[in-house]
N, C-alpha and C. Protein backbone atom coordinates (compact mmCIF):
# COMPACT_ATOMS: atom_id res chain seq x y z
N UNK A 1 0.84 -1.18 0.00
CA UNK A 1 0.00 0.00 0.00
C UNK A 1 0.89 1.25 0.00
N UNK A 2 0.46 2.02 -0.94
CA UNK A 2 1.34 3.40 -0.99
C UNK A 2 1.20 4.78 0.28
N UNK A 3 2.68 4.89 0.54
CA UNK A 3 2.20 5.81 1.67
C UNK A 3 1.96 7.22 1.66
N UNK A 4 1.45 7.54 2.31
CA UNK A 4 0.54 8.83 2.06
C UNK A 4 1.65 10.02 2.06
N UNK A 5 1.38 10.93 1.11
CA UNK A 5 2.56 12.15 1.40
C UNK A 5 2.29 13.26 2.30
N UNK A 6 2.63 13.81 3.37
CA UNK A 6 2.10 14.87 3.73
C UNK A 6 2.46 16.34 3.67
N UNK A 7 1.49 16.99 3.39
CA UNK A 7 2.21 18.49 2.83
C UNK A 7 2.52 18.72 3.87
N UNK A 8 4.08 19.50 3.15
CA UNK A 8 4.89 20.11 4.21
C UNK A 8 4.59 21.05 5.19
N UNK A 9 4.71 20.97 6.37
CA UNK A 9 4.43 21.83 7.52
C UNK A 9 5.13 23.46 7.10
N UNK A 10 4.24 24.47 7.06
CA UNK A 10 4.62 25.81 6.76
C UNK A 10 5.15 26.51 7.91
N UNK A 11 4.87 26.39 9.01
CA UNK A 11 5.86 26.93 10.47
C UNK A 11 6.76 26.02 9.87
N UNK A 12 7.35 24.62 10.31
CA UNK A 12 8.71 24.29 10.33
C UNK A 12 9.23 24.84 8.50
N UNK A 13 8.82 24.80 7.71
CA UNK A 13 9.64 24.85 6.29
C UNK A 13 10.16 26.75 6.76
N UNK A 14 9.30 27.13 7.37
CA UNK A 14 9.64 29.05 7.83
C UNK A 14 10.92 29.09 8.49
N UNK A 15 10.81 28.00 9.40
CA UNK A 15 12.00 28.10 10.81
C UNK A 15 12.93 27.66 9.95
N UNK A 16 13.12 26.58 9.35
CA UNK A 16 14.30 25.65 8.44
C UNK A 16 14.51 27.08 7.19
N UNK A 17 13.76 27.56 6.75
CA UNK A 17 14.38 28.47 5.90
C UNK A 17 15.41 29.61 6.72
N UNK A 18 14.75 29.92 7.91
CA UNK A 18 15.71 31.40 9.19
C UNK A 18 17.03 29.93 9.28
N UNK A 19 16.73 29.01 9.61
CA UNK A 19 17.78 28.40 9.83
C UNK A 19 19.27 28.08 8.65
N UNK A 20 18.88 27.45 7.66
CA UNK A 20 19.44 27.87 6.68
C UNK A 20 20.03 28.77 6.74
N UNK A 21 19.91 30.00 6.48
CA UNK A 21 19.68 31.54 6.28
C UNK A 21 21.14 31.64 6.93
N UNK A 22 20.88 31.71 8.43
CA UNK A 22 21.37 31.77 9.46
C UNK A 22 23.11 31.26 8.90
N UNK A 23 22.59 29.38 9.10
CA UNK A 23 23.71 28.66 8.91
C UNK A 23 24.61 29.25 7.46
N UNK A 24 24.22 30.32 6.38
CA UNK A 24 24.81 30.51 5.30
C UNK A 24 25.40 31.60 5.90
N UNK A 25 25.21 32.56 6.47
CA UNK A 25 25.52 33.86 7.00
C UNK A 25 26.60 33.40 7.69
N UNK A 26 26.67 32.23 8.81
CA UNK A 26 27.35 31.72 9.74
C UNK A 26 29.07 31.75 8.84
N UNK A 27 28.52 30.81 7.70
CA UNK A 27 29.56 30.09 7.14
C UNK A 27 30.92 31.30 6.41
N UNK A 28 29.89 32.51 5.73
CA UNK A 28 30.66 33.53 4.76
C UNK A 28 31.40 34.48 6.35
N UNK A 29 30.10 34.85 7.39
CA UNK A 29 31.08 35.35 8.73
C UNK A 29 32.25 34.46 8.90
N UNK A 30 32.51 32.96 8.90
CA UNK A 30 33.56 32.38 9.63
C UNK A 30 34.91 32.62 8.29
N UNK A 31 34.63 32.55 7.04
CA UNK A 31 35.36 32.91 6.14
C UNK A 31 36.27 34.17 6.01
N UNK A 32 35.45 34.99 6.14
CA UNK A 32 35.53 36.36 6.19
C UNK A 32 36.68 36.60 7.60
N UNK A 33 36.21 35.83 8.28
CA UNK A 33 37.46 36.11 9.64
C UNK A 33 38.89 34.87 9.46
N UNK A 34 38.76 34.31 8.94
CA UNK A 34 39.74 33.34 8.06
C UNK A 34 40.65 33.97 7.30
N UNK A 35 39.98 34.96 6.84
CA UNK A 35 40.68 35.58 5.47
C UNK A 35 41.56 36.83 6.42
N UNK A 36 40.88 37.28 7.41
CA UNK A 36 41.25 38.20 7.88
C UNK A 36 42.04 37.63 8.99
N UNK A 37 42.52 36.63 9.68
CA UNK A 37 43.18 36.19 10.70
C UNK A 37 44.43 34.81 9.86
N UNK A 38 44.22 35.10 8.64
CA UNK A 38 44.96 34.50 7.71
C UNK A 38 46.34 35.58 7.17
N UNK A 39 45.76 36.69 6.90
CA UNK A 39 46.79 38.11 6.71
C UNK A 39 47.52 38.35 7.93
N UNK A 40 46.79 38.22 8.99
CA UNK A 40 47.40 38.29 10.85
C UNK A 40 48.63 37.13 10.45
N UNK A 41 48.43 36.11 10.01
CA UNK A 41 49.60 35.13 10.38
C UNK A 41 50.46 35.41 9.53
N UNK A 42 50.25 36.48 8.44
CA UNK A 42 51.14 36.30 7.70
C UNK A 42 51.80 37.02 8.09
N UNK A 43 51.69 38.03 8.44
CA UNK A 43 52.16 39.37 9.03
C UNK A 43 52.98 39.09 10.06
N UNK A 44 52.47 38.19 11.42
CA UNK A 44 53.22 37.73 12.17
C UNK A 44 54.59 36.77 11.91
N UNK A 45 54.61 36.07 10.61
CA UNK A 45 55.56 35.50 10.26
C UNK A 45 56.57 36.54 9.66
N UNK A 46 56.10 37.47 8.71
CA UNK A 46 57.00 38.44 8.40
C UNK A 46 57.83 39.28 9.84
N UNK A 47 57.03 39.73 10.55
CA UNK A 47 57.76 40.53 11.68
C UNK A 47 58.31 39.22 12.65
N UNK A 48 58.37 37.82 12.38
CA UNK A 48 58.79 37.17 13.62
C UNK A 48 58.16 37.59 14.93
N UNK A 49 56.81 37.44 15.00
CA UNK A 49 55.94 37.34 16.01
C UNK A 49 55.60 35.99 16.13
N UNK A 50 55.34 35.33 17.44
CA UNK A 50 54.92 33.97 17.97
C UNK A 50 53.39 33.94 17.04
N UNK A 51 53.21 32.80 17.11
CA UNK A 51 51.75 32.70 15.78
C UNK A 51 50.35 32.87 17.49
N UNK A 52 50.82 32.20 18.37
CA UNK A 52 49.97 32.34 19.33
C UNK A 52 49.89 33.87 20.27
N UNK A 53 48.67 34.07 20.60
CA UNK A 53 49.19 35.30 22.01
C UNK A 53 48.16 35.09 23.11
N UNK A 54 48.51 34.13 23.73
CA UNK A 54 47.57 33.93 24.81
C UNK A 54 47.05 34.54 25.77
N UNK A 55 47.59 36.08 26.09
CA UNK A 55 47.03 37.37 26.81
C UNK A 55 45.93 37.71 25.77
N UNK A 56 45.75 37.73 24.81
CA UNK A 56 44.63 37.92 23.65
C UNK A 56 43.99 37.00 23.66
N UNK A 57 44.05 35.90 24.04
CA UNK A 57 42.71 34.57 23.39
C UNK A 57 42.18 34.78 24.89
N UNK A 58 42.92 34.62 26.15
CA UNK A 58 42.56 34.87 27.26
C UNK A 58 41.02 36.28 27.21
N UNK A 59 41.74 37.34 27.23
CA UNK A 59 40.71 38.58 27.35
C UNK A 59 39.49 38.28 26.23
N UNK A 60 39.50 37.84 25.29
CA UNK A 60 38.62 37.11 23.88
C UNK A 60 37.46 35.98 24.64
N UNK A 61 38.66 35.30 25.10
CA UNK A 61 37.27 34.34 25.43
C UNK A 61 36.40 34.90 27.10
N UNK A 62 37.17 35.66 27.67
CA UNK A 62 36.46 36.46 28.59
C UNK A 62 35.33 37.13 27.80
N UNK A 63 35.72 38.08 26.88
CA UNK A 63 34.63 38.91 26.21
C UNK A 63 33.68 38.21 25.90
N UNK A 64 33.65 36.80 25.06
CA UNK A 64 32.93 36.73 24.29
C UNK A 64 32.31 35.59 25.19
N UNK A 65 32.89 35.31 26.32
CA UNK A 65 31.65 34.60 27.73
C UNK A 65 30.85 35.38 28.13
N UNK A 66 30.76 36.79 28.25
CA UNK A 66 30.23 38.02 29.06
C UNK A 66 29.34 38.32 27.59
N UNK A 67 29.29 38.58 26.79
CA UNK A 67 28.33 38.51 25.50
C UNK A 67 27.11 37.38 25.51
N UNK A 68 27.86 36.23 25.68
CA UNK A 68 27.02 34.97 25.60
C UNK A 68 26.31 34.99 26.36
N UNK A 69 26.67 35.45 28.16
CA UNK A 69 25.43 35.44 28.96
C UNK A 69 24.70 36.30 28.74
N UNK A 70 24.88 37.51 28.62
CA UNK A 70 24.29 38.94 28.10
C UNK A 70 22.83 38.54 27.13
N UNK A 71 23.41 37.44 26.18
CA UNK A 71 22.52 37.11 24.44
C UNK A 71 21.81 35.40 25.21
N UNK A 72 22.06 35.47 26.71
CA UNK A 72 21.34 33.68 27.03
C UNK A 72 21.56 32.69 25.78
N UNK A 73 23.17 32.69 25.36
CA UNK A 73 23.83 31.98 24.87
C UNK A 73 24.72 31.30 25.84
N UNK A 74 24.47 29.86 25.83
CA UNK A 74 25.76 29.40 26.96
C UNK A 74 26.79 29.05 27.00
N UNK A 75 27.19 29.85 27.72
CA UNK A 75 28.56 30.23 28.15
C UNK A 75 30.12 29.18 27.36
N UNK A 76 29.82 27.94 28.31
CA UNK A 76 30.58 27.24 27.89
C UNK A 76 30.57 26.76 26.32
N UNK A 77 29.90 26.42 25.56
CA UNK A 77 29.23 26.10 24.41
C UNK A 77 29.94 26.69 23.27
N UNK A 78 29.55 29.25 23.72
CA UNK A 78 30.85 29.71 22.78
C UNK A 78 32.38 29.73 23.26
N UNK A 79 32.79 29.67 24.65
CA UNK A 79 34.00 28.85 25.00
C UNK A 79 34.45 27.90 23.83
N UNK A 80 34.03 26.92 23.66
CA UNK A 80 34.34 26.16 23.16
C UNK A 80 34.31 25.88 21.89
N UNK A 81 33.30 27.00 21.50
CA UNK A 81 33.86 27.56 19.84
C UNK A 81 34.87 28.22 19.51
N UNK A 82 34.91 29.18 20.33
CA UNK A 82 36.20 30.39 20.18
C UNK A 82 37.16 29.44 20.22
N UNK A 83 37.11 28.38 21.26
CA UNK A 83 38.78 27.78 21.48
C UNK A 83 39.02 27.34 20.38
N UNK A 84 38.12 26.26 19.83
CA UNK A 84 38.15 25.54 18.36
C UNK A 84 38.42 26.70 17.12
N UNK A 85 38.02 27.76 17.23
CA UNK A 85 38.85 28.99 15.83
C UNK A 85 39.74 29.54 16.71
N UNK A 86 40.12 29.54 17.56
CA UNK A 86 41.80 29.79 18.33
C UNK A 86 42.96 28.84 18.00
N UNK A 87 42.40 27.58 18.17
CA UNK A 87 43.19 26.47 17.83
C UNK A 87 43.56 26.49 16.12
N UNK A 88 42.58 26.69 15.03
CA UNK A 88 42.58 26.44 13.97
C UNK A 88 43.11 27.52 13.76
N UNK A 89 42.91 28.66 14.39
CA UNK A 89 43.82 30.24 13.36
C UNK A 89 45.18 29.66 13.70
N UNK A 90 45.87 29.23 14.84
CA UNK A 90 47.34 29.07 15.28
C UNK A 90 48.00 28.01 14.37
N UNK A 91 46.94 27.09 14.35
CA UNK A 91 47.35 26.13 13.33
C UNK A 91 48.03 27.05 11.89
N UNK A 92 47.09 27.46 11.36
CA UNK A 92 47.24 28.43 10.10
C UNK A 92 48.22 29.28 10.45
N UNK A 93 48.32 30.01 11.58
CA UNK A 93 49.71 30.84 11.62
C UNK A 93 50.96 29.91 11.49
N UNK A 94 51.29 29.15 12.47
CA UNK A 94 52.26 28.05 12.76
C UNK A 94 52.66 27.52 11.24
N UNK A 95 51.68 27.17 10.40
CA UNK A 95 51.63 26.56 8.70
C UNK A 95 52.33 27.36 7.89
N UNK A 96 51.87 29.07 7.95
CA UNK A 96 52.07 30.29 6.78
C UNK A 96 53.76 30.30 7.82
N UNK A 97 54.23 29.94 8.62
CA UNK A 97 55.72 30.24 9.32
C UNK A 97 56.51 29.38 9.15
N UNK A 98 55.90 28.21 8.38
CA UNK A 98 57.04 27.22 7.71
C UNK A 98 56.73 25.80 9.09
N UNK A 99 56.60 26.43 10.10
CA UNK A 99 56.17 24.82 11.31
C UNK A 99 55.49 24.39 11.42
C-alpha cells in the first residue's frame, strides 16, 4: 500500500528556511574572519611574532563569555567555539611560518 505524502508543515519549512539563512551567514562570517586572521599570520611570520598570544585569546574568550550570557547563549558552548577557531587560526599561523 502506498504511503501517504504529507504536505509540508509551513511553520517548520519558515523556521528551516531562518535556519538555513542563518547557517549561510554563519559560514561567509567564519570565512571572512579566516581571510582576515589568515593576513594576521602572515604578518606575524613576516615581523617574527609567535603565531599564538595567549594574553589575547585569554581577554577574547572572557569577552565573548560576558556577550554569551548577556545574548542567554551558553557560556561554555561559545568557550568552546572560540577555542576551536583559536586552535585552527594558530594552526594556520604556525603553517604560513614554515612549522
Amino acid at each position: 500500500m502506498p504511503q501517504e505524502t504529507q504536505a509540508p508543515d509551513p511553520v517548520l519549512a519558515a523556521y528551516r528556511k531562518s535556519i538555513d539563512n542563518i547557517d549561510a551567514a554563519l559560514i561567509h562570517i567564519l570565512a571572512e574572519r579566516f581571510r582576515i586572521t589568515q593576513a594576521v599570520g602572515e604578518y606575524k611570520a613576516r615581523a617574527t611574532l609567535p603565531p599564538a598570544d595567549p594574553e589575547r585569546e585569554a581577554k577574547q574568550i572572557a569577552r565573548l563569555r560576558k556577550l554569551s550570557e548577556e545574548a542567554n547563549l551558553d557560556p561554555e558552548f561559545s568557550e568552546k567555539f572560540l577555542r576551536f577557531i583559536i586552535e585552527e587560526v594558530i594552526r594556520h599561523h604556525e603553517k604560513a611560518r614554515g612549522g
